[in-house]
C-alpha atoms as a PDB file:
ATOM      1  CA  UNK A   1      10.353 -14.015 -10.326  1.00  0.00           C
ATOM      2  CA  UNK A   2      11.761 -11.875 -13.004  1.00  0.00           C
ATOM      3  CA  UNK A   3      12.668  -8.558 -12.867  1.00  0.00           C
ATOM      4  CA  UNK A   4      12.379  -6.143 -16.161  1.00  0.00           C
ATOM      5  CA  UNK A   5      15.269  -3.798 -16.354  1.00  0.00           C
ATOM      6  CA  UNK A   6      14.229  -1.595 -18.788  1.00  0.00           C
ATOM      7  CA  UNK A   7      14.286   1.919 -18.881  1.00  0.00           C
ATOM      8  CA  UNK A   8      11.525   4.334 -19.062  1.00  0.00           C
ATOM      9  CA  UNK A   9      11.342   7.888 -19.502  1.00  0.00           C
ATOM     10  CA  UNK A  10       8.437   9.175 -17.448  1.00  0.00           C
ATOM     11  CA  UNK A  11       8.608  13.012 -17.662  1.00  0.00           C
ATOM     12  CA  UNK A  12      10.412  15.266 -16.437  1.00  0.00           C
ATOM     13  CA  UNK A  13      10.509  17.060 -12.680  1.00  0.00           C
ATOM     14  CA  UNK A  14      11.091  20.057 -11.024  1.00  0.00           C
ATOM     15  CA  UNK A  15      12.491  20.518  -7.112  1.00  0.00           C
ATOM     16  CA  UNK A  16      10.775  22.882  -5.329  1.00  0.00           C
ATOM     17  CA  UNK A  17      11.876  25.109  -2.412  1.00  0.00           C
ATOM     18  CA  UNK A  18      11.710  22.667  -0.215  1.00  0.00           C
ATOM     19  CA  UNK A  19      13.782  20.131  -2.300  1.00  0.00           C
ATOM     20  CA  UNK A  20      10.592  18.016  -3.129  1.00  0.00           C
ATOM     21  CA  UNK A  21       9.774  16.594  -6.424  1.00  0.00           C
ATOM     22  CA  UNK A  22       6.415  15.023  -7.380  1.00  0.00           C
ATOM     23  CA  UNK A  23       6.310  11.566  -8.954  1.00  0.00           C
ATOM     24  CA  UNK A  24       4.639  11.198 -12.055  1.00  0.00           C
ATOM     25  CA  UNK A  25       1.231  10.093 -12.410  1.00  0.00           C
ATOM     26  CA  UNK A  26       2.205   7.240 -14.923  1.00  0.00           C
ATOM     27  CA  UNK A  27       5.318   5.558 -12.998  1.00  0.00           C
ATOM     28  CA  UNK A  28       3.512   5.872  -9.717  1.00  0.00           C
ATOM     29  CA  UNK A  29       1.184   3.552 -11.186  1.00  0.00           C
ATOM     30  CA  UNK A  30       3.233   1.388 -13.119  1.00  0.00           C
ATOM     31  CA  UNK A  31       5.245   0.990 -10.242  1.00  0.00           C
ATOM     32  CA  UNK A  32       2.605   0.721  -7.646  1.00  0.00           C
ATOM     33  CA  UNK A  33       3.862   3.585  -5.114  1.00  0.00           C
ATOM     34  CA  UNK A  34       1.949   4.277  -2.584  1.00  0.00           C
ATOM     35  CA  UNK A  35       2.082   7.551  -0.098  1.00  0.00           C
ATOM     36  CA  UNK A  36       4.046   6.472   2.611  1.00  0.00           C
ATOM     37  CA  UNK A  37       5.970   4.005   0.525  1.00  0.00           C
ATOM     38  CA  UNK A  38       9.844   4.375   1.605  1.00  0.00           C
ATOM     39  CA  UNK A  39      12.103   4.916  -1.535  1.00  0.00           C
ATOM     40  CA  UNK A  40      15.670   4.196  -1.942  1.00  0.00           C
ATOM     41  CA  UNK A  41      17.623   7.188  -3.539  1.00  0.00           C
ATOM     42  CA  UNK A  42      20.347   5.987  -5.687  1.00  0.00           C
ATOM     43  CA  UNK A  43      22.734   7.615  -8.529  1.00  0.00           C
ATOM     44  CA  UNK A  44      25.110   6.811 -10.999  1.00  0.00           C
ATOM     45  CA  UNK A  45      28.013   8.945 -11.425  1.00  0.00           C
ATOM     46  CA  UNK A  46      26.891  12.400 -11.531  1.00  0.00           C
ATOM     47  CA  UNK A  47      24.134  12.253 -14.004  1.00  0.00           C
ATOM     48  CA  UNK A  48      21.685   9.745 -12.871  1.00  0.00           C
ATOM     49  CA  UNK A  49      19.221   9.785  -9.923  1.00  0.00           C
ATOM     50  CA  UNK A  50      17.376   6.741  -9.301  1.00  0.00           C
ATOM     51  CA  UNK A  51      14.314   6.058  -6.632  1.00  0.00           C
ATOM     52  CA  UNK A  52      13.460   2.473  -5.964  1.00  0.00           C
ATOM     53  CA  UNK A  53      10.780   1.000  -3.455  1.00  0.00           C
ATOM     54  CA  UNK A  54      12.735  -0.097  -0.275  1.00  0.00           C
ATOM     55  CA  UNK A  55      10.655  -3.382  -0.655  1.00  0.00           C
ATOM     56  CA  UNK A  56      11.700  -4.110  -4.103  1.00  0.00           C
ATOM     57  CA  UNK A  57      15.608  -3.043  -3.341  1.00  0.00           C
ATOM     58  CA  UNK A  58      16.619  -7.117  -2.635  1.00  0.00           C
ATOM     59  CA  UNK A  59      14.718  -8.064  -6.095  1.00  0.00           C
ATOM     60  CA  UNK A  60      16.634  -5.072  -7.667  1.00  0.00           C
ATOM     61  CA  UNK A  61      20.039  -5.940  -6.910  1.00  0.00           C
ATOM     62  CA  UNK A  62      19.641  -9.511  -7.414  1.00  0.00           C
ATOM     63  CA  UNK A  63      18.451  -8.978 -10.666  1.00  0.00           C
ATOM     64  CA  UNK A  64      21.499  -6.734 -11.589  1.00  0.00           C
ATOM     65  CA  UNK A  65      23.832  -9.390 -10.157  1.00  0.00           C
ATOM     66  CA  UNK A  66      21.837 -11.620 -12.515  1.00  0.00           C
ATOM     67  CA  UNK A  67      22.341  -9.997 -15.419  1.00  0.00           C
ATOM     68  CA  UNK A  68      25.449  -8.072 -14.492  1.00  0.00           C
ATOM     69  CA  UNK A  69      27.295 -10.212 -12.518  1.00  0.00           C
ATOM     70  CA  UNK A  70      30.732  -9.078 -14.294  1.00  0.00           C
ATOM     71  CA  UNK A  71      29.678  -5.999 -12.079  1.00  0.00           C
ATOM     72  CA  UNK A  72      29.210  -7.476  -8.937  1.00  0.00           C
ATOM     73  CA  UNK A  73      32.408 -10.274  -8.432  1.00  0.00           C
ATOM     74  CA  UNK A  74      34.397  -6.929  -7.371  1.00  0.00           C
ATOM     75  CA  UNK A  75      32.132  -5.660  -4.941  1.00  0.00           C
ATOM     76  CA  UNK A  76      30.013  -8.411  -3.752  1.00  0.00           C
ATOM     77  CA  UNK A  77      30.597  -7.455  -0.062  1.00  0.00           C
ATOM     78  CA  UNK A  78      28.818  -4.277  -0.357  1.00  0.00           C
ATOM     79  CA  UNK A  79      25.752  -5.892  -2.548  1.00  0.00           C
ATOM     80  CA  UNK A  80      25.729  -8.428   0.462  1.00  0.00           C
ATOM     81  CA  UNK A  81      25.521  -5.317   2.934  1.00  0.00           C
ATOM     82  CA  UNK A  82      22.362  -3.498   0.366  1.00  0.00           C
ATOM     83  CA  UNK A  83      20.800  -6.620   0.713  1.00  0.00           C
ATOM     84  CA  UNK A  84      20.993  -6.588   3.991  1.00  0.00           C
ATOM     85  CA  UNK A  85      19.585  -2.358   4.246  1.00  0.00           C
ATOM     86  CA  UNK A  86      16.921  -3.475   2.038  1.00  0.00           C
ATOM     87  CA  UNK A  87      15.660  -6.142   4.392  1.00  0.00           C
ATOM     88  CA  UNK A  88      16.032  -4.319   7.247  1.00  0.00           C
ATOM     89  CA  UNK A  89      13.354  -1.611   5.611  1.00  0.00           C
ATOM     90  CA  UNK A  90      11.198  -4.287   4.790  1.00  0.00           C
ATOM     91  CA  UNK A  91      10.834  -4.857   8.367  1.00  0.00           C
ATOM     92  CA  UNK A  92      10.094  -1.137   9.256  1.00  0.00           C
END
């Protein structure tokens, strides 16, 4: 299987009171979340968020090693430990 890792803008947000967001219409679908779906929170830096489906997290990273792996031969311990999160959500 082959992951697409292009970007998409979707809209934009806005946190609410309680620190909630809403996903949008368009990349809930596109994506195929579901409610009760867990999501990984991830960020880049300080100026990217990203939310990714616990049960697509091992097909994530692997496809980032895959086309990244100049990225990975440094840290390959902790990709080995996400791996390992991600399956262990699966399982939840």
């Amino acid at each position: 299987m082959s992951l697409s890792l292009d970007h998409k803008i979707y809209g934009s947000v806005t946190v609410n009171a309680k620190w909630q967001i809403v996903i949008p219409s368009e990349a809930r679908t596109h994506l195929g979340i579901k409610p009760g779906d867990q999501l990984v929170v991830t960020s880049k830096g300080q100026f990217v968020i990203g939310l990714i489906k616990a049960d697509n997290m091992s097909e994530f990273i692997t496809a980032i090693e895959q086309e990244h792996p100049e990225c990975f031969s440094r840290i390959h311990d902790g990709v080995q430990d996400l791996k390992r999160h991600a399956t262990g959500l699966k399982k939840k």
